[in-house]
C-alpha atoms as a PDB file:
ATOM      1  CA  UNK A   1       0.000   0.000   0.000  1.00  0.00           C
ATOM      2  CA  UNK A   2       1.337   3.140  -0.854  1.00  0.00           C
ATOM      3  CA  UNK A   3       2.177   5.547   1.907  1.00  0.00           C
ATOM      4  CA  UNK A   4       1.229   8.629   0.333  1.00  0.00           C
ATOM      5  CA  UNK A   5      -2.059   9.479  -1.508  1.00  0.00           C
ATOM      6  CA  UNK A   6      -1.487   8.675  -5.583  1.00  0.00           C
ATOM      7  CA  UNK A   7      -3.457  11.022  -8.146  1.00  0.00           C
ATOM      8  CA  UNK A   8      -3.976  10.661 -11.793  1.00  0.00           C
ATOM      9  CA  UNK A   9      -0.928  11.973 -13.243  1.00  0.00           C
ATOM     10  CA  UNK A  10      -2.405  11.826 -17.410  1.00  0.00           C
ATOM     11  CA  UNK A  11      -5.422  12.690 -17.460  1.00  0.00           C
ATOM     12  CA  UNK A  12      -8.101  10.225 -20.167  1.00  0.00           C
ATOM     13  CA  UNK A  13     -11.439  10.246 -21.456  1.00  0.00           C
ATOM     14  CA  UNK A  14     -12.785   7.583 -22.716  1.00  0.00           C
ATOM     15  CA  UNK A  15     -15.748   7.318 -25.379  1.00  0.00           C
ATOM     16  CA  UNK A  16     -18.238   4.734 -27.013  1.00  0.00           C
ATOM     17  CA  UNK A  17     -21.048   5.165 -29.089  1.00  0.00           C
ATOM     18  CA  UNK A  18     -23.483   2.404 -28.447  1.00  0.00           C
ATOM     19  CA  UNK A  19     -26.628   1.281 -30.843  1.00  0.00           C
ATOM     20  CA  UNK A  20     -27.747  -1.912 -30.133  1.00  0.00           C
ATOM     21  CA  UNK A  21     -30.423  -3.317 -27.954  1.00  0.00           C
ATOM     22  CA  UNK A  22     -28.347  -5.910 -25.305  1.00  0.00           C
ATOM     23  CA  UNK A  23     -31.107  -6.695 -22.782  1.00  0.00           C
ATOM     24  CA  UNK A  24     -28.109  -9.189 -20.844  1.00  0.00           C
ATOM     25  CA  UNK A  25     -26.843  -8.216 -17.056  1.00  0.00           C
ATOM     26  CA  UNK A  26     -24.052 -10.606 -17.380  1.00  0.00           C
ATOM     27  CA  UNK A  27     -21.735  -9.033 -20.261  1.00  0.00           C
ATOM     28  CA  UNK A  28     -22.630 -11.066 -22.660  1.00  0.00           C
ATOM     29  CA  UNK A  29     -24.188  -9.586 -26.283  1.00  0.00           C
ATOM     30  CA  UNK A  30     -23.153  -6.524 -27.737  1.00  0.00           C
ATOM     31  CA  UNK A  31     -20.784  -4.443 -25.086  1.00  0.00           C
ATOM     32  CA  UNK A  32     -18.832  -1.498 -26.192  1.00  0.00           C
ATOM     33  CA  UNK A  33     -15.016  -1.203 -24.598  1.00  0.00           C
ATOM     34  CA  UNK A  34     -15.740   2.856 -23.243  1.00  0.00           C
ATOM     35  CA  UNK A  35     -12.368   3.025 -20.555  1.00  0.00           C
ATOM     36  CA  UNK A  36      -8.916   0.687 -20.471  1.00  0.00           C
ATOM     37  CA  UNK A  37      -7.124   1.257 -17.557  1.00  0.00           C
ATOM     38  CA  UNK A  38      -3.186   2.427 -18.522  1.00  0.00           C
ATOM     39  CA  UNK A  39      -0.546   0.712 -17.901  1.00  0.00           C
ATOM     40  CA  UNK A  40      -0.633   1.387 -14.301  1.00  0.00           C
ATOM     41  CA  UNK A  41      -4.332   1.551 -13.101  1.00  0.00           C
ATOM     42  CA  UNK A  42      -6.756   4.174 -13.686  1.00  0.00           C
ATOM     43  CA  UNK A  43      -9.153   5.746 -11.945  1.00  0.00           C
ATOM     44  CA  UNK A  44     -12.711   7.012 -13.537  1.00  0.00           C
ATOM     45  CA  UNK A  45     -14.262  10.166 -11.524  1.00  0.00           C
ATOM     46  CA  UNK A  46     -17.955  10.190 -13.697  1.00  0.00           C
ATOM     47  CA  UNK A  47     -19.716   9.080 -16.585  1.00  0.00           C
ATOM     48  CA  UNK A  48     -21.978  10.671 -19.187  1.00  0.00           C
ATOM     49  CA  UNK A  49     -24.604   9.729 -21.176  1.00  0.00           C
ATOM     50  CA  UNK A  50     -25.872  11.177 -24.373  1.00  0.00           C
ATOM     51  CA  UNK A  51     -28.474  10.510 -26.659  1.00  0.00           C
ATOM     52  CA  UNK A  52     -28.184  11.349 -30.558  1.00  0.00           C
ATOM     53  CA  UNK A  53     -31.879  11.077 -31.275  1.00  0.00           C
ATOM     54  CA  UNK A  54     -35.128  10.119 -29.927  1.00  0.00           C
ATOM     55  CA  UNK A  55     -34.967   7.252 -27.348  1.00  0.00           C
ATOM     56  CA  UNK A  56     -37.584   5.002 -25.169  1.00  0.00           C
ATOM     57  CA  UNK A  57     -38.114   3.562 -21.840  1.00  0.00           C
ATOM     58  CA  UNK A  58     -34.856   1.673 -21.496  1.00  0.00           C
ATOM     59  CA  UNK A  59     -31.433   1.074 -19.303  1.00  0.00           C
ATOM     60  CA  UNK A  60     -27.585   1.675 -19.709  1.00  0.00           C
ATOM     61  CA  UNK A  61     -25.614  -0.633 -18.137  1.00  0.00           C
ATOM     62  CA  UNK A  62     -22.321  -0.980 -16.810  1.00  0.00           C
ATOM     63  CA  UNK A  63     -19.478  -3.636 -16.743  1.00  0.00           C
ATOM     64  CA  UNK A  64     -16.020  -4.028 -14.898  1.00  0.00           C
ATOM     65  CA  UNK A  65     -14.265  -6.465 -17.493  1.00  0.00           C
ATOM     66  CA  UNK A  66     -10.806  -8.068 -16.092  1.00  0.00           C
ATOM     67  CA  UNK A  67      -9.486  -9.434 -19.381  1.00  0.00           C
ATOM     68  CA  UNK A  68     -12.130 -12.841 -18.410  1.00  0.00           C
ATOM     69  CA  UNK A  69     -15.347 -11.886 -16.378  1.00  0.00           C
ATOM     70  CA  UNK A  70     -17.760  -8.916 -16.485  1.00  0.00           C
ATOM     71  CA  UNK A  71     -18.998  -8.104 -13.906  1.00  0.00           C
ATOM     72  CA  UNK A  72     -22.533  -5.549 -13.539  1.00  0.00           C
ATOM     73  CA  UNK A  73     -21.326  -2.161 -11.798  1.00  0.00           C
ATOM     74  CA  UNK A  74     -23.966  -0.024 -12.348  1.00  0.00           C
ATOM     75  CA  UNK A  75     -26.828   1.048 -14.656  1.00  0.00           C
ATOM     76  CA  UNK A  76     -28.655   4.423 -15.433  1.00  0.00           C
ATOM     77  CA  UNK A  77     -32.243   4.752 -16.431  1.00  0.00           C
ATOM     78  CA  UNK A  78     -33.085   6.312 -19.917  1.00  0.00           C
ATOM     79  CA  UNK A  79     -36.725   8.220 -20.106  1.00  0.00           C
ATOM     80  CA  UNK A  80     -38.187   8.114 -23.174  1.00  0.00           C
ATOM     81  CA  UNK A  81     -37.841  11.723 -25.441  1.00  0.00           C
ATOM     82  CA  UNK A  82     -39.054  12.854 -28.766  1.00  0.00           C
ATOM     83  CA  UNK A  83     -36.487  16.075 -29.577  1.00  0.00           C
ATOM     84  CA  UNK A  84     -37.599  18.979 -31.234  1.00  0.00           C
ATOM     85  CA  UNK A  85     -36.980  22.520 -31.563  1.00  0.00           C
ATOM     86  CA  UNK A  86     -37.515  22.903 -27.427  1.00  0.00           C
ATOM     87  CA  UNK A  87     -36.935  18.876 -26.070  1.00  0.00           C
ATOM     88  CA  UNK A  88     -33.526  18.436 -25.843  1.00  0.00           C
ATOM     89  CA  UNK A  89     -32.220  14.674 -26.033  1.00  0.00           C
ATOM     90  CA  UNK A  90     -31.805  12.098 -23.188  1.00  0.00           C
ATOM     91  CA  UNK A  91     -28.708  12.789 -21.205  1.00  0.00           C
ATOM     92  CA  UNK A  92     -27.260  12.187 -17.750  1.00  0.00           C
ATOM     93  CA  UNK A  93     -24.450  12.475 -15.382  1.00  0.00           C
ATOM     94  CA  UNK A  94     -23.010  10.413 -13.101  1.00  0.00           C
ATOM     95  CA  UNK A  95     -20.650  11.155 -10.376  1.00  0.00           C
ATOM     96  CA  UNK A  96     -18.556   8.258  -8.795  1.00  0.00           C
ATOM     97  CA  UNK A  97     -18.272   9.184  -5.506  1.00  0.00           C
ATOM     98  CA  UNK A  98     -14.570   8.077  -4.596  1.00  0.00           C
ATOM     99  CA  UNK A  99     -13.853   6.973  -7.915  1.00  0.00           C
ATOM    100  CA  UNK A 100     -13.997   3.740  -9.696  1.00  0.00           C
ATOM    101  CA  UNK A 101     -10.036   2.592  -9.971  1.00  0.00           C
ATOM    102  CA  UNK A 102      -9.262   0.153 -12.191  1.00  0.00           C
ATOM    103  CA  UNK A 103      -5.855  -2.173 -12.357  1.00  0.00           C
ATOM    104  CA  UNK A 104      -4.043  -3.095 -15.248  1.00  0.00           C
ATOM    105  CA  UNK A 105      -5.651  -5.026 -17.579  1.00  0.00           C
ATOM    106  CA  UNK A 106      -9.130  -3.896 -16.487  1.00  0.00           C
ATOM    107  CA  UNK A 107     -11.661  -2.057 -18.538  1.00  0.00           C
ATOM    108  CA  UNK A 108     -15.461  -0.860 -18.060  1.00  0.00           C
ATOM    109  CA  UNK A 109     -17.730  -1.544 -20.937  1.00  0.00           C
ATOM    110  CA  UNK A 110     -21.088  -0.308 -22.125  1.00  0.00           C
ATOM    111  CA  UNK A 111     -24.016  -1.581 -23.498  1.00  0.00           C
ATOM    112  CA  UNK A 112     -28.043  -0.099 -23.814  1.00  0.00           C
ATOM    113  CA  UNK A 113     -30.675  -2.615 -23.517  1.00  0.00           C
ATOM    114  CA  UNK A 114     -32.886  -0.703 -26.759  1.00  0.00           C
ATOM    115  CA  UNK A 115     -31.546   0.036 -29.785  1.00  0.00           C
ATOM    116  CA  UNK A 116     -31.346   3.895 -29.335  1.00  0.00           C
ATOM    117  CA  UNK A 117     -27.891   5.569 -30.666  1.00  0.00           C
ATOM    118  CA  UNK A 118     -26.061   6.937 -27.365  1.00  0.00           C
ATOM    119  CA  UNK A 119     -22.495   8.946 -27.105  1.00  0.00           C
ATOM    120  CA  UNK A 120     -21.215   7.880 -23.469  1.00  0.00           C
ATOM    121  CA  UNK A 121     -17.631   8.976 -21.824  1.00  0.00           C
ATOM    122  CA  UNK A 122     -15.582   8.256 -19.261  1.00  0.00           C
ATOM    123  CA  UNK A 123     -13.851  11.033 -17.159  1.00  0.00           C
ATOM    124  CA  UNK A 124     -10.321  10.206 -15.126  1.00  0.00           C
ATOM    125  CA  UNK A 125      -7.008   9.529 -15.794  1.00  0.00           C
ATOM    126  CA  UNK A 126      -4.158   7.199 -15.573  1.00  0.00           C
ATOM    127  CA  UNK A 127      -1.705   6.590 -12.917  1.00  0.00           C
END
């Protein structure tokens, strides 16, 4: 353990635009790669979703991959939304309170469980 606090030294944004209805919990289906940890860990501060067009009643969801295994870290609710001229698209923000850190080797994928076209980033930095 170190003795001192470590911060990000580089900071990284990752990206993924996702498309295609995965209604799976378990990684499996269509996942999109949106953050890989650097060569010495990483550490993600927030996520944000965007929608490029209309969307419906739906979920984004979140894996931790280690290189074998997904595992489901967390999902965020999409409400459905018809833009116009005055109805902006679906988007969110989501703060990770503490940070999600990631080792070596680790990334954390993406998926939405209808087939509505998202933009979705990853805020941090590498170690």
């Amino acid at each position: 353990m170190a003795s001192s606090a470590q911060f990000a030294a580089t900071p990284k944004i990752g990206s993924a635009s996702i498309s295609t209805a995965n209604p799976n919990r378990d990684g499996t289906g269509t996942v999109a790669t949106l953050f890989t940890a650097g060569a010495s860990g990483s550490r993600i501060d927030s996520l944000s979703i965007k929608a490029r067009g209309a969307t419906s009643q739906g979920m984004i969801r979140f894996f931790i991959y280690d290189g074998v295994n997904y595992r489901f870290f967390t999902e965020d609710e999409v409400v459905p939304i018809t833009p116009s001229n005055v109805d902006k698209t679906h988007e969110s923000y989501i703060e990770l309170a503490g940070g999600l850190t990631l080792p070596n080797g680790y990334s954390l994928r993406v998926s939405t469980e209808i087939a509505d076209a998202f933009d979705v980033c990853a805020f941090g930095g590498d170690f």
